[in-house]
Each structure stands twice: as C-alpha cells, then as structure tokens.
N, C-alpha and C. Protein backbone atom coordinates (compact mmCIF):
# COMPACT_ATOMS: atom_id res chain seq x y z
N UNK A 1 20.78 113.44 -100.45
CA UNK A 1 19.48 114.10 -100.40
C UNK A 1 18.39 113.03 -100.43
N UNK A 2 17.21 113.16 -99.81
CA UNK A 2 16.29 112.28 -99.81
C UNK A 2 15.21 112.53 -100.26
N UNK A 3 14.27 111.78 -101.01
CA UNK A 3 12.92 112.10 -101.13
C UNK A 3 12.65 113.77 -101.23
N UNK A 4 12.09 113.77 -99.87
CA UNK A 4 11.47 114.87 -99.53
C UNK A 4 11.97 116.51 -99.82
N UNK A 5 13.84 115.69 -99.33
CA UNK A 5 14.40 117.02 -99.51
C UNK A 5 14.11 117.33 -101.04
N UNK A 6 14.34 116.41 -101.87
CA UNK A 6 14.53 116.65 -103.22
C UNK A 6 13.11 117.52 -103.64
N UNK A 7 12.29 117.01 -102.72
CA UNK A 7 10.73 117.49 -103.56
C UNK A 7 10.48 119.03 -102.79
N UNK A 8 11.57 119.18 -101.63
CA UNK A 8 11.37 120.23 -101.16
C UNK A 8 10.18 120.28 -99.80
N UNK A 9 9.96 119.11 -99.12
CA UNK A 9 8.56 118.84 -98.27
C UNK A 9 9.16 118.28 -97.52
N UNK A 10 8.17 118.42 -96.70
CA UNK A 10 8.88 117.92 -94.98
C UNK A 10 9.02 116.02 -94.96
N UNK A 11 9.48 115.80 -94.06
CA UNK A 11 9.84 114.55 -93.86
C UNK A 11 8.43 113.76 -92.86
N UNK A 12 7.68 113.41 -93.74
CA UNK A 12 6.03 113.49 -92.45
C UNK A 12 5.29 111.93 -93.90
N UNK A 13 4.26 111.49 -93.29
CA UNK A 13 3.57 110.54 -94.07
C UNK A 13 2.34 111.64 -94.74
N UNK A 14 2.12 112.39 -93.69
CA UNK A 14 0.91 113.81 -94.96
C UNK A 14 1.98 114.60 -95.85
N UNK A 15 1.54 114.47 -96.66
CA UNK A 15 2.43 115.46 -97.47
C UNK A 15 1.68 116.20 -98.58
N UNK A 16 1.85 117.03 -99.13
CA UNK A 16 0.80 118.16 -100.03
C UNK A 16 1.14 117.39 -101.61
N UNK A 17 0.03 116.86 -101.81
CA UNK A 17 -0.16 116.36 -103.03
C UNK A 17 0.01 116.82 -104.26
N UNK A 18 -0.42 117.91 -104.56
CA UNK A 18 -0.23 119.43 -105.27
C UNK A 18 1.01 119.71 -105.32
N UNK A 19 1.48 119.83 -104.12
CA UNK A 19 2.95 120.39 -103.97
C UNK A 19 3.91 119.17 -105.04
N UNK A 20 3.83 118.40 -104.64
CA UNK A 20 4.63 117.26 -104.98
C UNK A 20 4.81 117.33 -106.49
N UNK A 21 3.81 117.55 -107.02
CA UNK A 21 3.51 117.24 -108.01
C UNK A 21 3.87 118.20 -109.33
N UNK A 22 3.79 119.36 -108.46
CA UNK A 22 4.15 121.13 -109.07
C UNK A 22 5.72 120.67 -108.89
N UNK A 23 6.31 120.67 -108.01
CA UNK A 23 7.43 120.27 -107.89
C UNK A 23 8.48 119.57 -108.73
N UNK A 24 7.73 117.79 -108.76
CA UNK A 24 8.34 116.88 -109.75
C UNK A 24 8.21 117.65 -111.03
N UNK A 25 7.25 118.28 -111.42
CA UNK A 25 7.02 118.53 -112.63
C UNK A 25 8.00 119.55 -113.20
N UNK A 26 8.57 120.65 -112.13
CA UNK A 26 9.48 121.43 -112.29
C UNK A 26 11.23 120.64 -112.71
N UNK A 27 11.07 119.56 -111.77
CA UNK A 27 12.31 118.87 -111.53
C UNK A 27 12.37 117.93 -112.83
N UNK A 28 10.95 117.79 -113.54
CA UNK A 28 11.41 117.01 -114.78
C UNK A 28 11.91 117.56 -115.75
N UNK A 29 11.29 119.12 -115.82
CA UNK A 29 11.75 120.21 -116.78
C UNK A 29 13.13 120.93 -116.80
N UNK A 30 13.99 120.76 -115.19
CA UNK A 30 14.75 120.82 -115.61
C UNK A 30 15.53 120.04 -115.81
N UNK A 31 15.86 119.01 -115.31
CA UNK A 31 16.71 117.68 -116.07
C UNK A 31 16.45 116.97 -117.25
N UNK A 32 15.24 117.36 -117.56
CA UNK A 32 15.04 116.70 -119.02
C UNK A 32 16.33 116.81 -119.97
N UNK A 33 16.14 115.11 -120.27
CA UNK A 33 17.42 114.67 -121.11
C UNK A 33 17.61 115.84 -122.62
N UNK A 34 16.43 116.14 -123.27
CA UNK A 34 16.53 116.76 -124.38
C UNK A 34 17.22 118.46 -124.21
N UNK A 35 17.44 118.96 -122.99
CA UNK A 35 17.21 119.91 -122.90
C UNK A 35 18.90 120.15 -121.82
N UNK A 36 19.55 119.09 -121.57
CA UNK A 36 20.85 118.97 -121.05
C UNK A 36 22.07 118.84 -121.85
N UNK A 37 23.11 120.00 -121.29
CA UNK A 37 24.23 119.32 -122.36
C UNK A 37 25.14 117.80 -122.13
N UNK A 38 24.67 117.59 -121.03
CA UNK A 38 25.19 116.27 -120.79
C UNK A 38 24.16 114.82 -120.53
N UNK A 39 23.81 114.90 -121.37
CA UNK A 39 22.09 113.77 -121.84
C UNK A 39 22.33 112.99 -120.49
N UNK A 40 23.30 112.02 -120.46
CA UNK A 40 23.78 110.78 -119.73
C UNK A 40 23.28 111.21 -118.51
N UNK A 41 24.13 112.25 -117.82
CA UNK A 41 23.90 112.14 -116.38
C UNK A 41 22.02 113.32 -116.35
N UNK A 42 21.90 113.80 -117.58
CA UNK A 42 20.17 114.00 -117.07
C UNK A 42 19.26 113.11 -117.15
N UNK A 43 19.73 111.81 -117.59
CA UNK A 43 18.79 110.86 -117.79
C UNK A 43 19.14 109.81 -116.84
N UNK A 44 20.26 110.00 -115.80
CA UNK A 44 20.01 109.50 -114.83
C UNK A 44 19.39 109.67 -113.60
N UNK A 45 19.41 111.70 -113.43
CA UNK A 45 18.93 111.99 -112.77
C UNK A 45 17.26 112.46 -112.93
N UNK A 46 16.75 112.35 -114.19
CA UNK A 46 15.31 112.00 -114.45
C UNK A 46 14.80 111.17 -113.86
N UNK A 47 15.75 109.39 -113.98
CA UNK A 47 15.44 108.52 -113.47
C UNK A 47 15.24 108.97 -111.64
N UNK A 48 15.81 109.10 -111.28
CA UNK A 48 16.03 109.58 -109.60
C UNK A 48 14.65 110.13 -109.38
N UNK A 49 14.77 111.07 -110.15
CA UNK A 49 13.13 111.96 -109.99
C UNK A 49 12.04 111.64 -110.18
N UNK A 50 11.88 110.78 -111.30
CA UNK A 50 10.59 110.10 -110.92
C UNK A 50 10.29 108.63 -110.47
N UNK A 51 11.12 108.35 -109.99
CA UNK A 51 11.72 106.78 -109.24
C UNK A 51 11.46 107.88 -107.41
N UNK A 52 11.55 108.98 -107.10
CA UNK A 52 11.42 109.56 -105.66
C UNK A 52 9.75 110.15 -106.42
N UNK A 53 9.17 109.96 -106.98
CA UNK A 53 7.87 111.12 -106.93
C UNK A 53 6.93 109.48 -106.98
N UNK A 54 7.50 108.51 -107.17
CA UNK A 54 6.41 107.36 -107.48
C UNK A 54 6.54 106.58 -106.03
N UNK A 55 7.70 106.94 -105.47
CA UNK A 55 7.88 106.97 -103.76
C UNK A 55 6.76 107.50 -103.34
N UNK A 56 6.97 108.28 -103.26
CA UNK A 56 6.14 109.25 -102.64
C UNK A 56 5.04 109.74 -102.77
N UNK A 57 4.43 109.00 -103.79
CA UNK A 57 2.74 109.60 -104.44
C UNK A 57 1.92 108.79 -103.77
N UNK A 58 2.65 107.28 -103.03
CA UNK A 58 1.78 106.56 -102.59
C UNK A 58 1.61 106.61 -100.95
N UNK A 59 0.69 106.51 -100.24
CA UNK A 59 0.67 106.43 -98.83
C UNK A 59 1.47 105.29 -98.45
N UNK A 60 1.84 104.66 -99.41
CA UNK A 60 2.28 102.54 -98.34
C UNK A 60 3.77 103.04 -98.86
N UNK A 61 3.42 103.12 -99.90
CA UNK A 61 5.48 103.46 -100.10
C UNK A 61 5.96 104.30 -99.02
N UNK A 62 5.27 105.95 -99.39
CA UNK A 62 5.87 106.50 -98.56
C UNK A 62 6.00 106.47 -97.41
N UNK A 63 5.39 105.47 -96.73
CA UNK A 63 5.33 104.88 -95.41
C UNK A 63 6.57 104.60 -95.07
N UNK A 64 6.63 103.32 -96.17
CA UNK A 64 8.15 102.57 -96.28
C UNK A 64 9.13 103.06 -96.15
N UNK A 65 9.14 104.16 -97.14
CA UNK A 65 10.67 104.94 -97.38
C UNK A 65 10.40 105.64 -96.10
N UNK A 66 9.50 106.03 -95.19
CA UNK A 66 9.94 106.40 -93.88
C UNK A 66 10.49 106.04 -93.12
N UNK A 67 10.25 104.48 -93.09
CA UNK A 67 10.96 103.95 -92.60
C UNK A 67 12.61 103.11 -92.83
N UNK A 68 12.15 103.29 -94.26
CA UNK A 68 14.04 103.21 -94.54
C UNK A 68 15.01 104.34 -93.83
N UNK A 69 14.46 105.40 -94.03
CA UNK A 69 15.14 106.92 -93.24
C UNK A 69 15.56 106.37 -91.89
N UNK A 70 14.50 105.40 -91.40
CA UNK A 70 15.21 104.93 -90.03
C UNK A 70 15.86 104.02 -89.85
N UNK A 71 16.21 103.18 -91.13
CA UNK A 71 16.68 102.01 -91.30
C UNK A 71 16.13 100.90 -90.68
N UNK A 72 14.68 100.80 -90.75
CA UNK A 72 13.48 100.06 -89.92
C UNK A 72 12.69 99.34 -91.03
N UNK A 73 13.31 99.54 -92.50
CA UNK A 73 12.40 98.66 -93.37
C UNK A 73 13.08 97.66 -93.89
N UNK A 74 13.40 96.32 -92.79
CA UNK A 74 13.99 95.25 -93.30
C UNK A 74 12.49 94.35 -92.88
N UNK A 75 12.51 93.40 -93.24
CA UNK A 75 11.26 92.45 -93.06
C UNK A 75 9.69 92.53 -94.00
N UNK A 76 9.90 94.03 -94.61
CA UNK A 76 8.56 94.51 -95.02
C UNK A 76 7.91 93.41 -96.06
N UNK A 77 8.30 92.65 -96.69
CA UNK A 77 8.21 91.27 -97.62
C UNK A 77 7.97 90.56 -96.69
N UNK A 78 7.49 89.91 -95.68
CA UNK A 78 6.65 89.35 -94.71
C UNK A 78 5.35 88.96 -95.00
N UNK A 79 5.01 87.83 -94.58
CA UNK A 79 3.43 87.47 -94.39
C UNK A 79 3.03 88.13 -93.25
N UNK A 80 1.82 88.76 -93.73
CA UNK A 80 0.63 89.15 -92.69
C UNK A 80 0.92 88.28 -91.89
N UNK A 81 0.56 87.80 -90.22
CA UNK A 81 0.25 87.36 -89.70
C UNK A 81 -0.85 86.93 -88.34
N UNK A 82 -1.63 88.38 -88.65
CA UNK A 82 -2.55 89.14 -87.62
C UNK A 82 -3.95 88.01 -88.63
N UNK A 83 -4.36 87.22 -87.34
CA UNK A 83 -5.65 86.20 -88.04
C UNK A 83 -6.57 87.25 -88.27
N UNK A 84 -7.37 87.70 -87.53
CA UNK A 84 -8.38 88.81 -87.68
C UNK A 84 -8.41 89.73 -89.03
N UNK A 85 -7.39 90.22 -89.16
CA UNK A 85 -7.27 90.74 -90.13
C UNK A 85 -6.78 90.24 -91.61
N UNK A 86 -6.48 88.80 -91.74
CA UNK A 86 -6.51 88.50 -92.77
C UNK A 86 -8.19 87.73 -93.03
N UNK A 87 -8.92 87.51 -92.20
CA UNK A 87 -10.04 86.97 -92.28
C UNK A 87 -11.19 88.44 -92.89
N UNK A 88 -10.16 89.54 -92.16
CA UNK A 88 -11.03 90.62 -92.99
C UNK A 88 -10.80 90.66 -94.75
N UNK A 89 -9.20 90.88 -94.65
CA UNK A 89 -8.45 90.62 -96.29
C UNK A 89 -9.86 90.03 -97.08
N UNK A 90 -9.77 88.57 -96.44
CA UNK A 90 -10.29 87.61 -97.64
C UNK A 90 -11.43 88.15 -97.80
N UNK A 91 -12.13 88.23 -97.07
CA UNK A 91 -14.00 88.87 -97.23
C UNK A 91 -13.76 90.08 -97.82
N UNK A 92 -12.91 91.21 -97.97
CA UNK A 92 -12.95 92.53 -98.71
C UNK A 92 -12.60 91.77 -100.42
N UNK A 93 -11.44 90.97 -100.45
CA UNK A 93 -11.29 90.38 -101.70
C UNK A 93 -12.48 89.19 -102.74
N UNK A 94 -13.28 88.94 -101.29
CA UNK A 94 -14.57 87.98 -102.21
C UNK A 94 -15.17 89.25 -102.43
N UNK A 95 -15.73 90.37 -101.59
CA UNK A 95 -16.58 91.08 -101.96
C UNK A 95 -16.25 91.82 -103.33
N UNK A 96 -14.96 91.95 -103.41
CA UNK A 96 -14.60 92.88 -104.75
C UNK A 96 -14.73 91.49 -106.06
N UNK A 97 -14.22 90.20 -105.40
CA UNK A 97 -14.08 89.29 -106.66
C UNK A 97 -16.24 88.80 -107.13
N UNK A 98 -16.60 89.37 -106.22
CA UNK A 98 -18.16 89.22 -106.27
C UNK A 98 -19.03 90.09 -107.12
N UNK A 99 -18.26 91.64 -106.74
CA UNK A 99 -19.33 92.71 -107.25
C UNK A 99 -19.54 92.34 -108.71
N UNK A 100 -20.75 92.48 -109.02
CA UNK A 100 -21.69 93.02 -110.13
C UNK A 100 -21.79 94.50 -110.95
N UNK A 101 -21.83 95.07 -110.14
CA UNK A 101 -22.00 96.75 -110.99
C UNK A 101 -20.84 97.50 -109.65
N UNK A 102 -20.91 98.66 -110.84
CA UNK A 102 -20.11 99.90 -110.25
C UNK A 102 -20.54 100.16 -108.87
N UNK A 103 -21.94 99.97 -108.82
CA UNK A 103 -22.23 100.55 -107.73
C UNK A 103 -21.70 99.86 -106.11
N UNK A 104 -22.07 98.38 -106.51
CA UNK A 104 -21.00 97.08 -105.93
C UNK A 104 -19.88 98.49 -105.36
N UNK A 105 -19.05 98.25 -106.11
CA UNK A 105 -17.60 98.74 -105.89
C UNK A 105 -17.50 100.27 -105.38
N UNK A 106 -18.39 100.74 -105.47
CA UNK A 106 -18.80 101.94 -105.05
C UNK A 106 -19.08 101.85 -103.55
N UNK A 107 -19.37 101.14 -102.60
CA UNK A 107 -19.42 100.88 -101.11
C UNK A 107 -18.09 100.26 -100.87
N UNK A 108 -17.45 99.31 -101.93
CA UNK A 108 -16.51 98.38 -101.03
C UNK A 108 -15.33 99.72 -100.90
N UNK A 109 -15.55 100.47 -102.24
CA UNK A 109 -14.55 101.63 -101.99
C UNK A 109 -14.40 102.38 -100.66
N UNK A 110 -15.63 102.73 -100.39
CA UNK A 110 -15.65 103.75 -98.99
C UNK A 110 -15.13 102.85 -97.93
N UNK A 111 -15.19 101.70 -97.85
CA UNK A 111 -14.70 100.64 -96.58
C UNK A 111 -13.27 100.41 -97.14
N UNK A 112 -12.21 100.29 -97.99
CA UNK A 112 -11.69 100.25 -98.26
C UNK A 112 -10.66 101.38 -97.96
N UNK A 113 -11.44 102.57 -98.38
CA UNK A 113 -10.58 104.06 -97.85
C UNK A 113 -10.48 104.23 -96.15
N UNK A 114 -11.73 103.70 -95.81
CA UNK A 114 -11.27 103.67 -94.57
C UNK A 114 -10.49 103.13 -93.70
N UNK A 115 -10.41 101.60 -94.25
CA UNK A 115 -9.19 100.88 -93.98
C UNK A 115 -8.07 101.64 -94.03
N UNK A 116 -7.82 101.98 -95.01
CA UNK A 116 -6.61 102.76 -95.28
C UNK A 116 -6.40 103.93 -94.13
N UNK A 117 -7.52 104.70 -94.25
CA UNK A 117 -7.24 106.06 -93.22
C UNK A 117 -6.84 105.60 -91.71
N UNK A 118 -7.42 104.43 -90.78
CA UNK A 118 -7.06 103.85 -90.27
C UNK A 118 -5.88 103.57 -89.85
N UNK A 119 -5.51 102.70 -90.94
CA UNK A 119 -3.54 102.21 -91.55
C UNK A 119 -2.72 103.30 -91.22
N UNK A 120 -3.46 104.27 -91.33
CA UNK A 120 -2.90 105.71 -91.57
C UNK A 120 -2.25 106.24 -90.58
N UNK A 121 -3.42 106.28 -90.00
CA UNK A 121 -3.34 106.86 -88.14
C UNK A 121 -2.56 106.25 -87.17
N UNK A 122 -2.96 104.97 -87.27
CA UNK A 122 -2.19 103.87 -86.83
C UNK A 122 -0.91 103.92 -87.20
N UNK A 123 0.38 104.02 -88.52
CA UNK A 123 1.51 104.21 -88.52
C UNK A 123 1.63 105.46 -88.45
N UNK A 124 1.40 106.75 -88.36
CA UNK A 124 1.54 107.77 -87.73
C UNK A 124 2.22 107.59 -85.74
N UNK A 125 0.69 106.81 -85.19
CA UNK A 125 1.31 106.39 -83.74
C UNK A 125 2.57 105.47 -83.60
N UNK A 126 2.53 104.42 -84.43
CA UNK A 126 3.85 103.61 -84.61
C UNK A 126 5.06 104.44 -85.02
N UNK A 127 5.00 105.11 -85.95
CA UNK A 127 6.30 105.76 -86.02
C UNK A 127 6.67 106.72 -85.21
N UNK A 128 5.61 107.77 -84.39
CA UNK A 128 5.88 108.73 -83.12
C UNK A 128 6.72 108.14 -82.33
N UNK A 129 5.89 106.81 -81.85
CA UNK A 129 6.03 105.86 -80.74
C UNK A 129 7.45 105.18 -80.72
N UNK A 130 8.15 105.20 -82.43
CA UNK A 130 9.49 104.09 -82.31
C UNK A 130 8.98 103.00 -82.41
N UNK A 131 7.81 102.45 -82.95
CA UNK A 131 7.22 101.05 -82.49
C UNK A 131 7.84 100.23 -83.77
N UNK A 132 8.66 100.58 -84.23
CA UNK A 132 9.02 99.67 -85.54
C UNK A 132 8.26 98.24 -85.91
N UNK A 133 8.19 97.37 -85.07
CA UNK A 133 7.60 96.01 -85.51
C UNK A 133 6.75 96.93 -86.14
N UNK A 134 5.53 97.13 -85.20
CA UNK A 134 3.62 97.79 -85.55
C UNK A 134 4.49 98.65 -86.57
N UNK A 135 5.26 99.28 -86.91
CA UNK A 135 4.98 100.02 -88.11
C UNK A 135 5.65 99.33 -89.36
N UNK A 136 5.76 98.10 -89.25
CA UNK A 136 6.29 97.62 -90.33
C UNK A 136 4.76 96.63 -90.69
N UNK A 137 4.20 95.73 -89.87
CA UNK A 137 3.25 95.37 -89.80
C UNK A 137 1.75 96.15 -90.81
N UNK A 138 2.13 97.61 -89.95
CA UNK A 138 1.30 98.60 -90.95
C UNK A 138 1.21 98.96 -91.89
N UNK A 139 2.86 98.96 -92.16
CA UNK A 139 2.89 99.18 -93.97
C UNK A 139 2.65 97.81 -94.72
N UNK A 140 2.67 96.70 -93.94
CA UNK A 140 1.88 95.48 -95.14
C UNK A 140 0.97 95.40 -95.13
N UNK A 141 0.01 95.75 -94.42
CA UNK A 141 -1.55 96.02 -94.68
C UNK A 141 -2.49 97.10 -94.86
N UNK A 142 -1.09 98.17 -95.15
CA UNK A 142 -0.87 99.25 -96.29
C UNK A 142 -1.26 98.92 -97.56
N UNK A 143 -0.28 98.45 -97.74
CA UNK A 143 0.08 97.46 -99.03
C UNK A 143 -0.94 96.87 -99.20
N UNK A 144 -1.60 95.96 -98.53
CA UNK A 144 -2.77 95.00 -99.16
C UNK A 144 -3.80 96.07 -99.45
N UNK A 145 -4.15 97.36 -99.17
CA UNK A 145 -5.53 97.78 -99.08
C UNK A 145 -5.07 98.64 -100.29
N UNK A 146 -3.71 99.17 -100.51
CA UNK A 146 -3.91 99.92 -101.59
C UNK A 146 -3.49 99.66 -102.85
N UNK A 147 -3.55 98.05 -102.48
CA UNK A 147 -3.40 97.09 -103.71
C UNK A 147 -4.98 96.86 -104.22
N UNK A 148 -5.86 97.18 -102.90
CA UNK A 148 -6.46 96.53 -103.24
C UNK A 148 -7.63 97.67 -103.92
N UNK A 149 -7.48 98.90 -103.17
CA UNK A 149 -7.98 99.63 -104.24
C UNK A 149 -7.41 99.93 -105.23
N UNK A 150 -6.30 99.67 -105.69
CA UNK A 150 -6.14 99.41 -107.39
C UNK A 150 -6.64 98.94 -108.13
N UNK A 151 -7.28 97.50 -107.57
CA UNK A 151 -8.04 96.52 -108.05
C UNK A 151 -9.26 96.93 -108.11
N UNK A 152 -10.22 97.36 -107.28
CA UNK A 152 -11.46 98.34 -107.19
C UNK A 152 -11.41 99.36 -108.72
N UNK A 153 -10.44 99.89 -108.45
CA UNK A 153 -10.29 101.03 -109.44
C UNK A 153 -10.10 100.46 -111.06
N UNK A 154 -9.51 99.95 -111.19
CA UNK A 154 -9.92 98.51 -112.17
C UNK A 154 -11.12 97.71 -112.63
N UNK A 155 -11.53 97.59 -111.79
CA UNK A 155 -12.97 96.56 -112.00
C UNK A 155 -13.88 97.68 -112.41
N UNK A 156 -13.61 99.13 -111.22
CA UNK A 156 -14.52 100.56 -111.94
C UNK A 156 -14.38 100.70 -113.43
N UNK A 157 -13.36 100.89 -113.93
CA UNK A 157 -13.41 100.82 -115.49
C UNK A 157 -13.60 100.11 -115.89
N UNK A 158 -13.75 98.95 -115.52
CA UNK A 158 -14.52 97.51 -116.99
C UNK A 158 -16.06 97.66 -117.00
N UNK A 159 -16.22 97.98 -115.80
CA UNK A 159 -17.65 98.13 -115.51
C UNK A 159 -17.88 99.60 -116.61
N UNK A 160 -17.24 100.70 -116.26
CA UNK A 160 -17.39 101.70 -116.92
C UNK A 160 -17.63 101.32 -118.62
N UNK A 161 -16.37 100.75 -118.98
CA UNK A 161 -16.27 100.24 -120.42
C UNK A 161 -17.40 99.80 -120.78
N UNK A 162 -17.58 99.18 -120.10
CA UNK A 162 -18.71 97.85 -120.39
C UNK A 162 -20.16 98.54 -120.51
N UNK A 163 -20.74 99.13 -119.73
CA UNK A 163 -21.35 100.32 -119.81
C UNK A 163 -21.44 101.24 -120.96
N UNK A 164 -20.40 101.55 -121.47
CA UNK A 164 -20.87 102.94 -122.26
C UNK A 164 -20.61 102.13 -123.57
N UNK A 165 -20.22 100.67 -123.44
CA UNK A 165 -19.94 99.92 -125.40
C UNK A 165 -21.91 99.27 -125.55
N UNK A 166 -21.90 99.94 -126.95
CA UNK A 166 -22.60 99.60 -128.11
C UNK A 166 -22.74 99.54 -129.12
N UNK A 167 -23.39 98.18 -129.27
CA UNK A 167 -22.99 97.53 -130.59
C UNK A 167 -23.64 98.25 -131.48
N UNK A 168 -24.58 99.30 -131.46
CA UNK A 168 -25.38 100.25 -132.19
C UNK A 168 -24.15 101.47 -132.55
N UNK A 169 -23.27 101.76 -131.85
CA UNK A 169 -22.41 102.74 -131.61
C UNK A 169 -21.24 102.75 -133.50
N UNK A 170 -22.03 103.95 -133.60
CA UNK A 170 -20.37 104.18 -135.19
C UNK A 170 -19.37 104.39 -134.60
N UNK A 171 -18.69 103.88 -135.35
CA UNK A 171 -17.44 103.57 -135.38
C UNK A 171 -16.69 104.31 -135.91
C-alpha cells in the first residue's frame, strides 16, 4: 500500500489538506500503541503513519515520493545546476539573511510562494510529460524554496518574539 492509498487520496501532487489530516488523525487513533493488544506491531505501524503523513504534508516530498512510485527518484541529492537560478537562490537567501522587520519577510514571503507555485506547475508538466530529468531537477528547487520558507517562517517568529518581549513585562 502506498502513501495515498493508506491516506485514502488519489495519487496526484494536489491533494486535500484537510482530508489528509482528518484521515492521519483517524489512522493514529486507531493504531495507537496504548490502545492495541499487540503494542509492538502498533507502534510500528504508528511509525508507518506518520513517517507517510510527513510525506505527504509537504509539496517537495510529496513530489518525491511521486516520483519514487515511478522509480524516477534516484539522483534527487544532486547539485542544482541551472546558473540562473542559483543566482536567483543566492539573492532570495541575502534578502532573507538581510531583512530587518517582519515586514522585510513579509514580501520575500509572497515571492517565495510564488516560486514555489511555479515549481508546482512546472512538475505537474514534467511528470504528465514523463520528463523525469525536469522533474527531478524540480523537486530540488522544491526543496530549496521550501527550505527556504522554513527559514522565513523562523526569522517571522524571532521577529515576533522580539516584538512582543518587555523588560517592563511581569513575570
């Protein structure tokens, strides 16, 4: 069984977020180790379940594991090699290693998502197409953008932190 089947959702890179999630959550409740007469094998198959929902929550993973289904994800540990686009990389990464305030990070975000939506569309056509290279290519600069809004999303909370601490503030 794979992924999808397990979560009950089609085999596609859109997938219902909600769904997934109603789903895993069902699938944790019932294998939960506390609640099995055979602990061992529910706590292996816990593991399974949320080891396939952390697959799949992400757009670059689940990219990947699409392409494992085709047996097309060997190489994905590769250097970028597209100049253009690592010349973009670096300038999205000064701009984030630059920002100042939330608000900073608040634009690089929207260029950032779009990158991504992009990425998106783009391995959608690569995988229609059979284009394996381009869709392996895609999922590493998958990977860099939604690494890199992790990092965004990160810097949002220090900024946040940082923001709402005062030294006037009881304790």
């Amino acid at each position: 069984m794979n992924h999808f089947e397990l979560f009950n959702l089609p085999v596609a890179l859109d997938i219902d977020s909600a769904a997934l999630k109603a789903e895993f959550l069902k699938l944790q409740q019932q294998y939960h180790p506390d609640k099995a007469a055979d602990k061992d094998q529910a706590l292996i198959k816990s593991s399974e379940i949320n080891q396939a929902y952390k697959v799949l929550s992400a757009v670059d993973s689940r990219a990947a594991y699409l392409l494992s289904l085709k047996k097309q994800d060997y190489h994905l540990d590769q250097s970028i090699s597209d100049f253009e686009f690592l010349q973009d990389a670096l300038e999205i990464r000064e701009q984030l290693d630059d920002a100042a305030s939330a608000e900073d990070l608040s634009s690089l975000k929207v260029e950032v998502q779009q990158w991504i939506d992009g990425l998106v569309r783009e391995f959608k056509i690569d995988y229609e197409e059979e284009d394996w290279a381009e869709a392996r290519d895609t999922v590493r600069k998958l990977r860099f953008f939604v690494k890199v809004m992790a990092d965004i999303d990160k810097a949002e909370d220090r900024f946040l932190d940082d923001d709402s601490f005062d030294l006037d503030d009881d304790f």
